[in-house]
Protein backbone atom coordinates (compact mmCIF):
# COMPACT_ATOMS: atom_id res chain seq x y z
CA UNK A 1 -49.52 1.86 7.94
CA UNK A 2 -46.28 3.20 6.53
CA UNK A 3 -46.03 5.64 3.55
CA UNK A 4 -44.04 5.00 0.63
CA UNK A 5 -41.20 7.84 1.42
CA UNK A 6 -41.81 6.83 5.17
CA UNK A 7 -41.20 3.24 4.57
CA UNK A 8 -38.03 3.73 1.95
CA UNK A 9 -36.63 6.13 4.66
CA UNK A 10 -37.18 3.60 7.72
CA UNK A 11 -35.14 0.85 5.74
CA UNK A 12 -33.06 2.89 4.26
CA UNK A 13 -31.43 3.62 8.06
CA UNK A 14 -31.85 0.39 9.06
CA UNK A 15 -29.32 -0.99 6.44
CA UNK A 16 -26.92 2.22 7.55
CA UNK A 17 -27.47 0.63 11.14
CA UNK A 18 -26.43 -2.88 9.96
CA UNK A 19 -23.23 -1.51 7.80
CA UNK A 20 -21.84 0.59 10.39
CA UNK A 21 -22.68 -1.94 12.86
CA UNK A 22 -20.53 -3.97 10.43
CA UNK A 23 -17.53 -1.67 10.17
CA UNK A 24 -17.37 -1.05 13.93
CA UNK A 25 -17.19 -5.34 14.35
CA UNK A 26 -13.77 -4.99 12.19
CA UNK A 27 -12.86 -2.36 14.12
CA UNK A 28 -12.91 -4.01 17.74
CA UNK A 29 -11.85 -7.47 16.79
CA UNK A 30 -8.75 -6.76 14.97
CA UNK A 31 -5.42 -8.45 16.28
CA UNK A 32 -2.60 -6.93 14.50
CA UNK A 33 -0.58 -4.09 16.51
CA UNK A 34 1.53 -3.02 13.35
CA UNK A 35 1.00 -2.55 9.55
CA UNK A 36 3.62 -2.97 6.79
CA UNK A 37 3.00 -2.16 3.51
CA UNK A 38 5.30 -2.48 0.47
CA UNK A 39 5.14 -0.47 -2.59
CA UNK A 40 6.38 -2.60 -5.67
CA UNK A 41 7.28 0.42 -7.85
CA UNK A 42 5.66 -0.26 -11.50
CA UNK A 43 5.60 -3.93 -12.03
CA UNK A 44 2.87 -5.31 -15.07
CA UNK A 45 -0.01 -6.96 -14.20
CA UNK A 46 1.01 -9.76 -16.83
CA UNK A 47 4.21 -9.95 -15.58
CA UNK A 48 3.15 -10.70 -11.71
CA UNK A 49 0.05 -12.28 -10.99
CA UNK A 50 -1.58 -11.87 -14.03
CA UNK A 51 0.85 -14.78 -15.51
CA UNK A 52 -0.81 -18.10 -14.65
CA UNK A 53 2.86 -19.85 -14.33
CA UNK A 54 3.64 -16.89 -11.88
CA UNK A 55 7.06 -18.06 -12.71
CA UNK A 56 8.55 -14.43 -11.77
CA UNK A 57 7.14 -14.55 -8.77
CA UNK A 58 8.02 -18.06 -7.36
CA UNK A 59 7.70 -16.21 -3.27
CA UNK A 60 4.74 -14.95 -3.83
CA UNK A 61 3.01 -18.15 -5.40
CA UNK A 62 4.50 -20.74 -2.87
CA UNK A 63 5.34 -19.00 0.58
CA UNK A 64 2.86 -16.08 0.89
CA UNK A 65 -0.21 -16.78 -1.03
CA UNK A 66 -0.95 -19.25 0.70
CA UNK A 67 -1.16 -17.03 4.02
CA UNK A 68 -2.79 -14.30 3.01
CA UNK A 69 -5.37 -12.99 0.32
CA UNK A 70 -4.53 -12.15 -3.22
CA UNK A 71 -6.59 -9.48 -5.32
CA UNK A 72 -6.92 -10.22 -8.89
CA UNK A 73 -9.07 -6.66 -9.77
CA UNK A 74 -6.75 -3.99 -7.80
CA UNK A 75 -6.45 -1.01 -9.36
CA UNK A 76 -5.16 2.55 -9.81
CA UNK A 77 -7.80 4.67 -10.47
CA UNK A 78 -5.98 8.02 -10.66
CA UNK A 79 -2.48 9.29 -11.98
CA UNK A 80 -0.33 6.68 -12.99
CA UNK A 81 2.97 7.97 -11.86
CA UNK A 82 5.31 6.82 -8.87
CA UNK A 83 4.48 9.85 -6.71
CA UNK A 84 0.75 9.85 -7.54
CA UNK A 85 0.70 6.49 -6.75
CA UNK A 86 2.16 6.36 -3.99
CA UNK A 87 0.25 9.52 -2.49
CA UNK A 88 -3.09 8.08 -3.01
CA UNK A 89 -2.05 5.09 -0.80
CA UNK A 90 -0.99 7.37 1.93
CA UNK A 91 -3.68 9.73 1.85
CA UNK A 92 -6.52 7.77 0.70
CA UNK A 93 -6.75 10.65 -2.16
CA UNK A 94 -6.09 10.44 -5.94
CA UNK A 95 -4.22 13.57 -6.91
CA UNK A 96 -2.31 14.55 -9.51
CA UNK A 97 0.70 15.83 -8.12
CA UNK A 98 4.07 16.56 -9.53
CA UNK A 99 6.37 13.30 -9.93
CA UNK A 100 9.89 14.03 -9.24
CA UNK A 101 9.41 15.00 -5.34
CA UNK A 102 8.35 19.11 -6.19
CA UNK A 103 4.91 18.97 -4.15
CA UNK A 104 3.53 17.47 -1.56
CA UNK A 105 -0.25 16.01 -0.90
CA UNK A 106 -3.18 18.35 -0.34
CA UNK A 107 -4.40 15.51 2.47
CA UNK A 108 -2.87 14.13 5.31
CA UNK A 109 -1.64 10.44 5.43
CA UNK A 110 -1.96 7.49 7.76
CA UNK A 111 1.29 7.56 8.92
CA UNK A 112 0.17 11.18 10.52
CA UNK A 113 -3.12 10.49 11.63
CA UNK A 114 -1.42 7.40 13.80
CA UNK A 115 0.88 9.37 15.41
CA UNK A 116 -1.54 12.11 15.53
CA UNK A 117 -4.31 9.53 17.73
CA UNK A 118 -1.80 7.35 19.29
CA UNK A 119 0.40 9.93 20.89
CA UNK A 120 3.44 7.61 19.74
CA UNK A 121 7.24 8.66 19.05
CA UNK A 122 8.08 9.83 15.97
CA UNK A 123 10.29 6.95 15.27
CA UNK A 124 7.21 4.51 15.71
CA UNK A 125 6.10 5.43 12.37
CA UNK A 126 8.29 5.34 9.48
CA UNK A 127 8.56 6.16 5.57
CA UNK A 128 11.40 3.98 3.65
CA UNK A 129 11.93 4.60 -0.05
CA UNK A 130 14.66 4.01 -2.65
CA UNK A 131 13.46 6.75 -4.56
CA UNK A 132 14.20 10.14 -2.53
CA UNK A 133 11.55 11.80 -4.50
CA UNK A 134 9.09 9.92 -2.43
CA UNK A 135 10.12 12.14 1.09
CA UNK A 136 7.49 15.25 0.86
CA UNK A 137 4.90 12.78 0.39
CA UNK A 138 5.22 12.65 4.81
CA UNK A 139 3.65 15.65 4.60
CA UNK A 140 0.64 17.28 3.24
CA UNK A 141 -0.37 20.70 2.42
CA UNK A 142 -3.69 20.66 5.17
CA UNK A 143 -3.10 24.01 7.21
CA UNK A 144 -4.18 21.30 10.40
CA UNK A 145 -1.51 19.25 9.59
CA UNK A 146 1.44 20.51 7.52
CA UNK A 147 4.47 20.06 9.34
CA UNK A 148 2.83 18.19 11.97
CA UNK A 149 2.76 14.27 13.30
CA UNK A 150 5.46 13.79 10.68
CA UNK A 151 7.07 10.22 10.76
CA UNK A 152 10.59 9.90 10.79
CA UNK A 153 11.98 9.42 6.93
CA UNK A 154 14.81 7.06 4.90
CA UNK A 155 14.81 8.37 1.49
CA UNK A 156 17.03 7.76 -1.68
CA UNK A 157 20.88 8.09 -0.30
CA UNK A 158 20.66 11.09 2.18
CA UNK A 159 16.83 12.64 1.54
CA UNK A 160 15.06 14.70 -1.42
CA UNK A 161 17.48 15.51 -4.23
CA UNK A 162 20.20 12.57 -3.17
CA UNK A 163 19.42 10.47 -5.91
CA UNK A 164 17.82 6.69 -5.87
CA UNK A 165 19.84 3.96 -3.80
CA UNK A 166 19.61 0.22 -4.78
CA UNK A 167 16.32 -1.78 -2.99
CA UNK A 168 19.24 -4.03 -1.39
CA UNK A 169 20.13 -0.82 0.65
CA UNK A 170 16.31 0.13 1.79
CA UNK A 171 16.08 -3.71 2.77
CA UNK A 172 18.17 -3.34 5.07
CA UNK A 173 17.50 -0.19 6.70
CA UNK A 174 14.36 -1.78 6.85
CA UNK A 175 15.39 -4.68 8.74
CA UNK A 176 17.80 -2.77 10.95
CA UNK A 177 15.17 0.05 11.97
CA UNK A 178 12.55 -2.82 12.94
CA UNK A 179 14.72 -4.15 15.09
CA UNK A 180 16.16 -1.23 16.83
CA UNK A 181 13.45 1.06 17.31
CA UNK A 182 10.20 -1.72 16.54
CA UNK A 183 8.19 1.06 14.61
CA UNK A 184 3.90 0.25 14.42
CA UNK A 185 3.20 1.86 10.90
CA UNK A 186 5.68 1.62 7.74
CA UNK A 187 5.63 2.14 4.45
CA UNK A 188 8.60 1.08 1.88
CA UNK A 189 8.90 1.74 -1.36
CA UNK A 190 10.70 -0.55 -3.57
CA UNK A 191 12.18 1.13 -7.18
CA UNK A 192 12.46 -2.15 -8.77
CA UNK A 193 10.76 -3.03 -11.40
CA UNK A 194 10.04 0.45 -12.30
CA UNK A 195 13.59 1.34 -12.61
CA UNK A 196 14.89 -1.48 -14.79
CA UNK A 197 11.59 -1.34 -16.94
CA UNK A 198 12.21 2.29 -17.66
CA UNK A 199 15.60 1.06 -19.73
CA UNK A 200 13.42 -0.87 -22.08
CA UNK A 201 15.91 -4.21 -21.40
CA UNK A 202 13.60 -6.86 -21.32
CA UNK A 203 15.52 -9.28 -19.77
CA UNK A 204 16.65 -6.56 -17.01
CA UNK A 205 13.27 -5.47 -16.23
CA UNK A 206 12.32 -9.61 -15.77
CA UNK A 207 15.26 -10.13 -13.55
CA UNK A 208 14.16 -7.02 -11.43
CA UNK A 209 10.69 -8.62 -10.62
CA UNK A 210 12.27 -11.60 -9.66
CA UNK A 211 14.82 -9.88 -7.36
CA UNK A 212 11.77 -7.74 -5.98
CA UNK A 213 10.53 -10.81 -4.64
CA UNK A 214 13.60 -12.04 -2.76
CA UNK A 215 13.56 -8.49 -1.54
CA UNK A 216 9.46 -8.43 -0.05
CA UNK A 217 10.00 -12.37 1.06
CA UNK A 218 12.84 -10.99 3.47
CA UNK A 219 10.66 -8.49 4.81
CA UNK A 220 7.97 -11.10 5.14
CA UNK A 221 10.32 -13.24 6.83
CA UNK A 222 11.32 -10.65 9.55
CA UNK A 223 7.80 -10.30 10.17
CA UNK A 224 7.27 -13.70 10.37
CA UNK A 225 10.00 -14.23 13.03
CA UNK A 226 10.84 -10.95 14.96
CA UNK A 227 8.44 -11.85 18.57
CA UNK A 228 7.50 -7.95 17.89
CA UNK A 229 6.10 -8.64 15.03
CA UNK A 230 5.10 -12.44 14.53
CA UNK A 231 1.19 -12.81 14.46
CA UNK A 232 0.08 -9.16 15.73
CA UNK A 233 1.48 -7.51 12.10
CA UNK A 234 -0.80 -6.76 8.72
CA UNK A 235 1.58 -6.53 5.77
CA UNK A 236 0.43 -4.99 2.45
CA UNK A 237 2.00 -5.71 -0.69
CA UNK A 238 0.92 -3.65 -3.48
CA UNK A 239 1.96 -1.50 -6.52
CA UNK A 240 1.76 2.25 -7.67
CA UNK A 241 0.95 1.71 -10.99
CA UNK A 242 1.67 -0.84 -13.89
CA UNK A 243 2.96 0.03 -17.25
CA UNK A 244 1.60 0.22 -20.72
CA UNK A 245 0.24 -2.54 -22.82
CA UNK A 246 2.46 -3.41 -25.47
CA UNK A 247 -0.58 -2.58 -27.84
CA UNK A 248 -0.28 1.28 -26.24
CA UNK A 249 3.07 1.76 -26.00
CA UNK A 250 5.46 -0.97 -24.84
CA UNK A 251 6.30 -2.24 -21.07
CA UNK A 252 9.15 0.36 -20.95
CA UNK A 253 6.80 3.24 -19.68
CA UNK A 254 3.54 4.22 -18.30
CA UNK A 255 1.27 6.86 -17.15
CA UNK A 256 -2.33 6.65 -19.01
CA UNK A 257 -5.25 5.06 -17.89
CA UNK A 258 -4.87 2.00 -20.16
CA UNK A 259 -5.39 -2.01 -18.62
CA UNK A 260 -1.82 -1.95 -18.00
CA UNK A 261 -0.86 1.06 -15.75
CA UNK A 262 -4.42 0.95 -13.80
CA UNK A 263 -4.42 -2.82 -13.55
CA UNK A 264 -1.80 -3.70 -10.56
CA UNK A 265 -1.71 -5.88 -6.95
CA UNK A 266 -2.14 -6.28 -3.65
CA UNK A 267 -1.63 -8.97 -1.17
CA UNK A 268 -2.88 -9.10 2.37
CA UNK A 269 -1.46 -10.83 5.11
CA UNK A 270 -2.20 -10.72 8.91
CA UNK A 271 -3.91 -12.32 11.96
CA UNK A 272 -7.25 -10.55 11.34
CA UNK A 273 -7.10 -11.76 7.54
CA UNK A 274 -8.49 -14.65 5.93
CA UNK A 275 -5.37 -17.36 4.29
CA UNK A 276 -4.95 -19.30 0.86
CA UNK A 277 -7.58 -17.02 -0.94
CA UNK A 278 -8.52 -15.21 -3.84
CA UNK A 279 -10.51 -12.58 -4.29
CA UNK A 280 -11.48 -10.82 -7.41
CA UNK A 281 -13.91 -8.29 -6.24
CA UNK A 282 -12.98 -4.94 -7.35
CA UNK A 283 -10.63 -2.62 -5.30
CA UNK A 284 -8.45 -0.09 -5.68
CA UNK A 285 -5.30 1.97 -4.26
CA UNK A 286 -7.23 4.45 -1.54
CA UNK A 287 -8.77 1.75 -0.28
CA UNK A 288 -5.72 1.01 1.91
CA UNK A 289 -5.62 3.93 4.22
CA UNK A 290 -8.94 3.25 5.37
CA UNK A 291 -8.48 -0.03 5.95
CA UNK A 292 -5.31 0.53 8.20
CA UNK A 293 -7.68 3.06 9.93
CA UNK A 294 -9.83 0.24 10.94
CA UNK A 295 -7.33 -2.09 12.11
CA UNK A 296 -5.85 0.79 14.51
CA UNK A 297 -9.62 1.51 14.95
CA UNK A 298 -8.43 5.03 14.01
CA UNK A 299 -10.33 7.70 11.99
CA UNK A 300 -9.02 8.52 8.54
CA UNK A 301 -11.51 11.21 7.67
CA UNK A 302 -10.10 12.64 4.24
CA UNK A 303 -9.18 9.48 3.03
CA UNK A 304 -11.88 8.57 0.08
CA UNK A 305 -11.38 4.77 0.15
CA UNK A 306 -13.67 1.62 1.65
CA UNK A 307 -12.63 -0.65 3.81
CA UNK A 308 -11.60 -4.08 2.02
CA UNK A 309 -13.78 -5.87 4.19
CA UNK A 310 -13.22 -9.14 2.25
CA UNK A 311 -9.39 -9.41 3.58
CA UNK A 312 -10.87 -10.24 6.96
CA UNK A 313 -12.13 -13.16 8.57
CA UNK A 314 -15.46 -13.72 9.30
């Protein structure tokens, strides 16, 4: 007869067992080829999903909702800034690092580790942003990796210290790059509706969400459409933080940990992932590396997220 410790040890493996066993099912049976995923700088919560008329957001209610999943409890759990943001979906890592493009992650990112384990191009992997602050965040500060398995870069007008360019612009370099060189891992970053919200214009910072979604709907097209692309792509759509609660301090800024910065969104869409669902477990921004690692069936070792096993199908 078993012991107590003997017994809680014996089960306490066999439930490792059955979760990895678990993990390593996602891992072999996934479909997709490529990954998007689209950083919607700063919209609110209330503004986006969180508004049950989801008026702002008429593409995302009627043509991709309905094809993908929809989290109702993502979250930013770390530094609610643009560049913190944006690192800790990259790296899988919350860090507080400086926001206007003067330092770059501790850990390395997905975009490395792919071309790292696939042996790929450079231009197969690809970092778009209308911000040019976002650049260093290709690289990392690991002495294993630092200036290493970078992926090629389209950021602001001409790079760090260039100055933001209009999301029309990063569109379509986005579009145009796909086509020519048919890159496996991106990540684009979107300034709207972080830019116009920062002027405190209401009605500007409305019109920007709306516009962001004509902008994330073309991308979702291409995918849709391009035979590179249709049915063997996962595309992410998510946010780097929110922005304060009027009771805090007004939709014009952000940067605490109140509801409205940590609260934010993600959509999933892909052949591997369930359609016309919502999910309201909770989540939260590192979470994404480590998912894309199990879709490559890559390792993403420093990343601290989970897999969102709930996007996929059973």
């Amino acid at each position: 007869m078993l012991k107590k410790g003997t017994f809680y040890i014996f089960f306490s493996l066999i439930f490792l067992l059955l979760n990895c066993q678990k993990e390593e099912s996602i891992k072999k049976c996934c479909l997709a080829e490529n990954v998007v995923v689209i950083v919607v700088d700063g919209p609110r919560y209330s503004e986006t999903w969180g508004d049950p008329s989801h008026e702002f957001i008429p593409h995302m209610k009627t043509d991709l909702a309905p094809h993908g999943v929809v989290f109702t409890n993502f979250r930013n759990n770390g530094s609610t800034y643009t560049n913190a943001g944006h690192s800790a979906i990259l790296s899988g890592h919350y860090q507080d690092i400086n926001n206007i493009g003067g330092e770059i992650p501790q850990r390395p990112n997905f975009l490395q580790y792919w071309l790292q384990q696939s042996g790929a191009p450079q231009t197969k992997a690809w970092l778009f942003a209308s911000k040019d602050k976002i650049e260093p965040l290709a690289n990392c500060q690991d002495s294993l990796w630092a200036d290493q398995f970078l992926p090629s870069t389209d950021c602001g007008n001409n790079g760090l210290g260039s100055g933001y360019r209009a999301d029309s612009i990063t569109v379509k370099h986005v579009l145009d790059t796909m086509g020519k060189y048919e890159p496996n891992i991106v990540l684009i970053n979107l300034r709207e509706p972080d830019f116009s919200g920062h002027t405190g214009i209401w009605e500007d910072y409305i019109a920007s969400i709306k516009q962001v979604d004509k902008d994330y709907y073309a991308i979702w097209q291409f995918i849709r459409t391009n035979p590179n692309y249709k049915d063997k792509t996962a595309l992410f759509i998510t946010n780097d933080h929110g922005r304060h609660l009027d009771s805090v301090g007004s939709f014009s800024s952000h940067g605490d940990g109140c509801e409205g910065c940590q609260h934010i969104n993600l959509f999933a869409y892909g052949p591997d992932f369930k359609a016309n669902e919502i999910n309201s477990d909770v989540y939260e921004l590192t979470d994404i590396s480590t998912t894309i690692g199990a879709i490559f069936r890559m390792k993403v070792p420093t990343s601290d997220g989970e897999i969102i096993k709930d996007i996929f199908k059973k």
